[in-house]
N, C-alpha and C. Protein backbone atom coordinates (compact mmCIF):
# COMPACT_ATOMS: atom_id res chain seq x y z
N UNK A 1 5.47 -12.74 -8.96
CA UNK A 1 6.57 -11.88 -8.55
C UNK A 1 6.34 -11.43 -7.11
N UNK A 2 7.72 -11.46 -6.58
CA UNK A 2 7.40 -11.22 -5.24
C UNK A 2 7.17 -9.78 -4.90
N UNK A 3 6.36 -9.21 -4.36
CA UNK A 3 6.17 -7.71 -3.67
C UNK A 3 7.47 -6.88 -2.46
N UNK A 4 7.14 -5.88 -1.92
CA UNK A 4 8.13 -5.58 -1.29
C UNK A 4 8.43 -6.13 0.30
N UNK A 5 6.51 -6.39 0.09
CA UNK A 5 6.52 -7.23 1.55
C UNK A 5 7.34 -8.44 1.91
N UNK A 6 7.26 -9.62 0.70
CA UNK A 6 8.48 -10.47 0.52
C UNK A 6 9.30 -10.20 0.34
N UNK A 7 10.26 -8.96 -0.05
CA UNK A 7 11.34 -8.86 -0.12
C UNK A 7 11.80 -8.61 -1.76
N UNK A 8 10.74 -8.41 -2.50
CA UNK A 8 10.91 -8.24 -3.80
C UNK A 8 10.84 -6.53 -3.88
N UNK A 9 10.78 -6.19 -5.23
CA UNK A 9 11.00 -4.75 -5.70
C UNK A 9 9.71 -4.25 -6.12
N UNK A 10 9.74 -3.01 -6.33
CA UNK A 10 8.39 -2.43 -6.65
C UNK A 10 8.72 -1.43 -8.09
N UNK A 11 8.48 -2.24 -9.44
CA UNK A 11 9.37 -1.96 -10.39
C UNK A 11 8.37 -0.41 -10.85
N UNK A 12 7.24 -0.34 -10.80
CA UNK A 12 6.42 0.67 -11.25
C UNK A 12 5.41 0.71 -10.24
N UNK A 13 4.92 2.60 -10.58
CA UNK A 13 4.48 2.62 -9.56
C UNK A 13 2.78 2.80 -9.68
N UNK A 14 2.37 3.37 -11.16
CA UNK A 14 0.69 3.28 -11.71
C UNK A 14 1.19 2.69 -12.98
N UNK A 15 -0.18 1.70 -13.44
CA UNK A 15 -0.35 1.12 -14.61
C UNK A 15 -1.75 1.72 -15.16
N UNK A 16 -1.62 2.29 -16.38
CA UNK A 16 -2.81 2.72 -17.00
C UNK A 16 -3.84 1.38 -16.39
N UNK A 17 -3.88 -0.12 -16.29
CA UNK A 17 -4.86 -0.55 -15.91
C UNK A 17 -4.70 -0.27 -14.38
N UNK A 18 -4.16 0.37 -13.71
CA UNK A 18 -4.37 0.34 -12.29
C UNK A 18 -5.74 1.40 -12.26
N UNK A 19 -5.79 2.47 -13.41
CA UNK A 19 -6.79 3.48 -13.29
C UNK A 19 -8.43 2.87 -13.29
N UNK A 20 -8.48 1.85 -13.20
CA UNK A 20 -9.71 0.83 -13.18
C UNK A 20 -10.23 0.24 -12.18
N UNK A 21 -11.27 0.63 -11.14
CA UNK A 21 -12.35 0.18 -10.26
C UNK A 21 -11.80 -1.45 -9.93
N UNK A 22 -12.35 -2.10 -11.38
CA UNK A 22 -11.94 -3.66 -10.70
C UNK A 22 -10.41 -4.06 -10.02
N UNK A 23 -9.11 -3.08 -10.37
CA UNK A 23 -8.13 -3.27 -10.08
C UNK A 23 -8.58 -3.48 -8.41
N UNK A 24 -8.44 -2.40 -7.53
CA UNK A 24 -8.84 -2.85 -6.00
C UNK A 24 -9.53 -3.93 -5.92
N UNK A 25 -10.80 -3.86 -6.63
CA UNK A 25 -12.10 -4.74 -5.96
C UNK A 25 -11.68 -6.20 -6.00
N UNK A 26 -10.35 -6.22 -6.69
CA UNK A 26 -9.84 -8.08 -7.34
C UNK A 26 -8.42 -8.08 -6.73
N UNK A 27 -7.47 -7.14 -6.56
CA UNK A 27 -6.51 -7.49 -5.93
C UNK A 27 -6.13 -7.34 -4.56
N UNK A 28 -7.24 -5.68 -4.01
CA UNK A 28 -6.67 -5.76 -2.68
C UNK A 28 -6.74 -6.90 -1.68
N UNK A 29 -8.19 -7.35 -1.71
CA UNK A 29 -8.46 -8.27 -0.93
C UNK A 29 -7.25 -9.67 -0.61
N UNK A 30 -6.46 -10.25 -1.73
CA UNK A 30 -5.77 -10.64 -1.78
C UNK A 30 -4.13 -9.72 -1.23
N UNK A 31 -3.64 -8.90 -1.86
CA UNK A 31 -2.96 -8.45 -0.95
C UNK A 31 -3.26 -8.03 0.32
N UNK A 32 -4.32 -7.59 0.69
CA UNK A 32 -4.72 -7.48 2.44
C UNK A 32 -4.00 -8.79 3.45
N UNK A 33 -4.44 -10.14 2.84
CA UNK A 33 -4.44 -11.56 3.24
C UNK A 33 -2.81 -11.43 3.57
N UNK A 34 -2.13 -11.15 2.21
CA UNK A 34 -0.53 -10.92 2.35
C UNK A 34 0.35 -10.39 3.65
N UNK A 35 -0.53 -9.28 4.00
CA UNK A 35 -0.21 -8.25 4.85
C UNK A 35 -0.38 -8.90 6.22
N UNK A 36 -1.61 -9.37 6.24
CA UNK A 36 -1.85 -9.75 7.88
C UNK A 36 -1.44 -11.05 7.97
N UNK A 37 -0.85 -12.40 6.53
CA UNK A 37 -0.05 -13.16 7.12
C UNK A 37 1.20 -12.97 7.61
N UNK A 38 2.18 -12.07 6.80
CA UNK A 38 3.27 -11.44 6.99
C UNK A 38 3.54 -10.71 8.37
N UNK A 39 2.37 -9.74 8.80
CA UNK A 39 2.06 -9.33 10.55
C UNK A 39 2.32 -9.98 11.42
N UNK A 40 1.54 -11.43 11.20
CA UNK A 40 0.87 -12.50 12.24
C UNK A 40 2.38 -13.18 12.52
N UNK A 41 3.59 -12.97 11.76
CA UNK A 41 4.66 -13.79 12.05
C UNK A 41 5.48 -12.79 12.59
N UNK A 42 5.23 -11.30 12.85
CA UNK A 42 6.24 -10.30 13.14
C UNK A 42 6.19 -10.71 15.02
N UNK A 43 7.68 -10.33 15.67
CA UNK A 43 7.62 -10.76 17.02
C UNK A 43 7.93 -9.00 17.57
N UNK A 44 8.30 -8.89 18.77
CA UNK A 44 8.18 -7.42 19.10
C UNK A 44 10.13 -6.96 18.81
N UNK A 45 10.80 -7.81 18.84
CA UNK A 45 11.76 -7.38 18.48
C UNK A 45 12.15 -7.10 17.11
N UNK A 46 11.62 -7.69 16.34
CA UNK A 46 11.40 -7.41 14.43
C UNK A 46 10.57 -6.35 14.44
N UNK A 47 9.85 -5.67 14.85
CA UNK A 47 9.30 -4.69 14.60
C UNK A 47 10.46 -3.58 15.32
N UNK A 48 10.95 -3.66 16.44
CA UNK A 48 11.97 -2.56 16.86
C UNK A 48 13.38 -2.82 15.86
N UNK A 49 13.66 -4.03 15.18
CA UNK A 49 14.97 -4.02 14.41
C UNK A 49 14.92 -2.85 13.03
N UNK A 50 15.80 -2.38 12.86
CA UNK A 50 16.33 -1.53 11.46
C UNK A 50 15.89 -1.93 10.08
N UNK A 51 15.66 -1.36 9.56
CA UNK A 51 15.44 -2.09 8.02
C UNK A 51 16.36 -1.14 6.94
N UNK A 52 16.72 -1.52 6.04
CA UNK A 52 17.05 -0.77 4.95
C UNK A 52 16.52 -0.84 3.76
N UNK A 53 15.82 -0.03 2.94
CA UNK A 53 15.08 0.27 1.80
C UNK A 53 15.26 1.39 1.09
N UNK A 54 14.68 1.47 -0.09
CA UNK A 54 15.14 2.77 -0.73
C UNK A 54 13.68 2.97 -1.59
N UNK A 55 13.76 4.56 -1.63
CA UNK A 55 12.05 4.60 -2.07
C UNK A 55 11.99 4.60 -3.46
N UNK A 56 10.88 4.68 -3.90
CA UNK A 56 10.51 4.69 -5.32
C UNK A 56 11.42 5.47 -6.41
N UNK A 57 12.10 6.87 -5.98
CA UNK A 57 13.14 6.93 -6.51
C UNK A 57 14.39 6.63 -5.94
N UNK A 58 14.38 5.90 -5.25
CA UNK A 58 16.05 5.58 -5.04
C UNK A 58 16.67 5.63 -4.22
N UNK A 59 16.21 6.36 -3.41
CA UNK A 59 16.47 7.10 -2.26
C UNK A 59 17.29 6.03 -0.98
N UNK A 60 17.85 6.44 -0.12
CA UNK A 60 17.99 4.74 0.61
C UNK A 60 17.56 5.09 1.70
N UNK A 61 16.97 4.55 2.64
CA UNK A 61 16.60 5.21 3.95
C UNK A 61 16.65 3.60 4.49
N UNK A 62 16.54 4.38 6.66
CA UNK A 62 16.80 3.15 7.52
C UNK A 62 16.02 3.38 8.52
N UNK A 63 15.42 2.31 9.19
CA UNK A 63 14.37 2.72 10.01
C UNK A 63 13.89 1.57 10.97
N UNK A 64 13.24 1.47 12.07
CA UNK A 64 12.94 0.37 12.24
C UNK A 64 11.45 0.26 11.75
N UNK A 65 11.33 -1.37 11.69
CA UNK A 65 10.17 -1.85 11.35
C UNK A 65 8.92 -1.15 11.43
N UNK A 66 9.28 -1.02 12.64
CA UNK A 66 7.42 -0.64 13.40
C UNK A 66 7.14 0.78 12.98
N UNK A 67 8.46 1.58 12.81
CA UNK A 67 8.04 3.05 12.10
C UNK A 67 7.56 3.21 11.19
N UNK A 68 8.06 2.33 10.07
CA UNK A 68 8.01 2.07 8.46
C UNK A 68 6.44 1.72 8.53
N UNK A 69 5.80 0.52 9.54
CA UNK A 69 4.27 -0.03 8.99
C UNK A 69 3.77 1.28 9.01
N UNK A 70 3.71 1.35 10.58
CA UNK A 70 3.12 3.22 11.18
C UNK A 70 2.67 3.89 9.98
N UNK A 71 3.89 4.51 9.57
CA UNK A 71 3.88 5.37 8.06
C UNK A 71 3.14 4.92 7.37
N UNK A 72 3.00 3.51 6.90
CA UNK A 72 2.19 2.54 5.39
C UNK A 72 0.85 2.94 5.95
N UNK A 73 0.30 2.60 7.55
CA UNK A 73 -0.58 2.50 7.86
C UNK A 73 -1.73 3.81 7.82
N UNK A 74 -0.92 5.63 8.40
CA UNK A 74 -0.60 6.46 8.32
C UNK A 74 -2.05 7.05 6.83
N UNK A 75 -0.49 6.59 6.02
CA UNK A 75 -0.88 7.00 4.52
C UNK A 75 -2.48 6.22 4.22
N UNK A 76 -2.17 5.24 4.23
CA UNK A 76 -3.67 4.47 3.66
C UNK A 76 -5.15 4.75 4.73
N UNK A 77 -5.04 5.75 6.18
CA UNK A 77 -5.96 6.44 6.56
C UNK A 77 -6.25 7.84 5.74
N UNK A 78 -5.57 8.49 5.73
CA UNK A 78 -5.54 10.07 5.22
C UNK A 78 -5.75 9.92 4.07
N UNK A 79 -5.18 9.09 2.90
CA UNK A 79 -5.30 9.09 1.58
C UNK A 79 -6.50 8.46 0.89
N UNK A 80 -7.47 7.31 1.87
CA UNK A 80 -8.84 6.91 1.22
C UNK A 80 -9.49 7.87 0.80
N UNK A 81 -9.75 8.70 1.74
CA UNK A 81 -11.01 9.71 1.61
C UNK A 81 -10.07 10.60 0.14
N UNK A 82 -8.98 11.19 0.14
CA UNK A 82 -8.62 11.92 -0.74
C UNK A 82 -8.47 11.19 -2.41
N UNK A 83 -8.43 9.77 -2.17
CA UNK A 83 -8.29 9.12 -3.27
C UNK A 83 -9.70 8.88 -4.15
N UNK A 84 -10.91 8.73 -2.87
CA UNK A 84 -12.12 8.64 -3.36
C UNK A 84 -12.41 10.16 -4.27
N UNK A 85 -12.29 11.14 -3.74
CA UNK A 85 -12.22 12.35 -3.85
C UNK A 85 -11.63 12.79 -5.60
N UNK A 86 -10.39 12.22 -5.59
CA UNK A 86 -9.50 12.60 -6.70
C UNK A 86 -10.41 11.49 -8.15
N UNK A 87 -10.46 10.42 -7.56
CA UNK A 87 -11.34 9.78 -8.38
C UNK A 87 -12.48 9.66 -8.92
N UNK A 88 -13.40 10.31 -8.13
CA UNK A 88 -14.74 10.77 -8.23
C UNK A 88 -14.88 12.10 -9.39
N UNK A 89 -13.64 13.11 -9.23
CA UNK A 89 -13.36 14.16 -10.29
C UNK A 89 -12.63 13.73 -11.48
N UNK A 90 -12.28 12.51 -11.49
CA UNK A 90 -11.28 12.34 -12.70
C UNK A 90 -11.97 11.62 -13.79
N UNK A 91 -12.18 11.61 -15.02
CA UNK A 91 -13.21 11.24 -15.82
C UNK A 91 -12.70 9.53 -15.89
N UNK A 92 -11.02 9.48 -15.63
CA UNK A 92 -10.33 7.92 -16.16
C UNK A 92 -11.33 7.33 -15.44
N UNK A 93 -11.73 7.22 -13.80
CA UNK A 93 -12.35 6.57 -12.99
C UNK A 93 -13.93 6.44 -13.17
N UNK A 94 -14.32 5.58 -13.03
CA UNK A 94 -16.19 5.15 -12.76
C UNK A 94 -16.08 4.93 -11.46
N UNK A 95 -16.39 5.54 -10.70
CA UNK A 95 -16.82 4.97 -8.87
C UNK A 95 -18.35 5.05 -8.57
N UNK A 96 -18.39 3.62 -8.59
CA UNK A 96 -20.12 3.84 -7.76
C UNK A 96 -20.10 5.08 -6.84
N UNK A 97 -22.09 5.09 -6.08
CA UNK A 97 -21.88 5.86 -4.98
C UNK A 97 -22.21 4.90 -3.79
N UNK A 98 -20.78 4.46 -3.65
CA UNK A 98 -20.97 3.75 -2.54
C UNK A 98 -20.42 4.37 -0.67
N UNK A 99 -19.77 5.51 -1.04
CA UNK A 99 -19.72 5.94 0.47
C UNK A 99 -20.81 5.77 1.61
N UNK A 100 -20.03 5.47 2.46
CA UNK A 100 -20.82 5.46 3.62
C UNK A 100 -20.89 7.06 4.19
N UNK A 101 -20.75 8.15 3.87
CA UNK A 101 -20.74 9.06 4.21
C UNK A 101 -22.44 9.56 3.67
């Protein structure tokens, strides 16, 4: 199924197995690959063009490209450390101690 990066939908947003360590350690790496082939074809005018999307609830919003990554990019700085954090307290999760901190 295609993702939103292709142009597909994002039907749900946690899966009780998403609450599982191996979920990242087996899929991000593969979606990462997604991301920076999808990048590697963006030109400077596709990143200044408009997009239209609508968020997880529904919402519709318009924007250009390059704002929208910004934001993706944004979130996935600020939210590691808080996700390690939330997970480390939550009993669903097992996280090694692997910080580099």
């Amino acid at each position: 199924m295609a993702g939103p990066v292709e142009g597909g939908t994002a039907n749900t947003f946690l899966t009780d197995a998403d609450y599982h360590l191996a979920v990242p350690q087996n899929d991000w790496p593969a979606l990462y690959q997604r991301w920076k082939d999808w990048a590697a074809e963006l030109t400077d005018d596709a990143a200044r063009s408009d997009i239209s999307y609508s968020h997880l609830r529904g919402n519709p919003y318009r924007q250009p490209l390059g704002q929208l990554v910004l934001h993706v990019v944004n979130h996935g700085t600020w939210t590691a450390p808080f996700f390690e954090t939330v997970a480390r307290c939550n009993t669903r999760f097992s996280l090694p101690n692997s910080s580099p901190r």
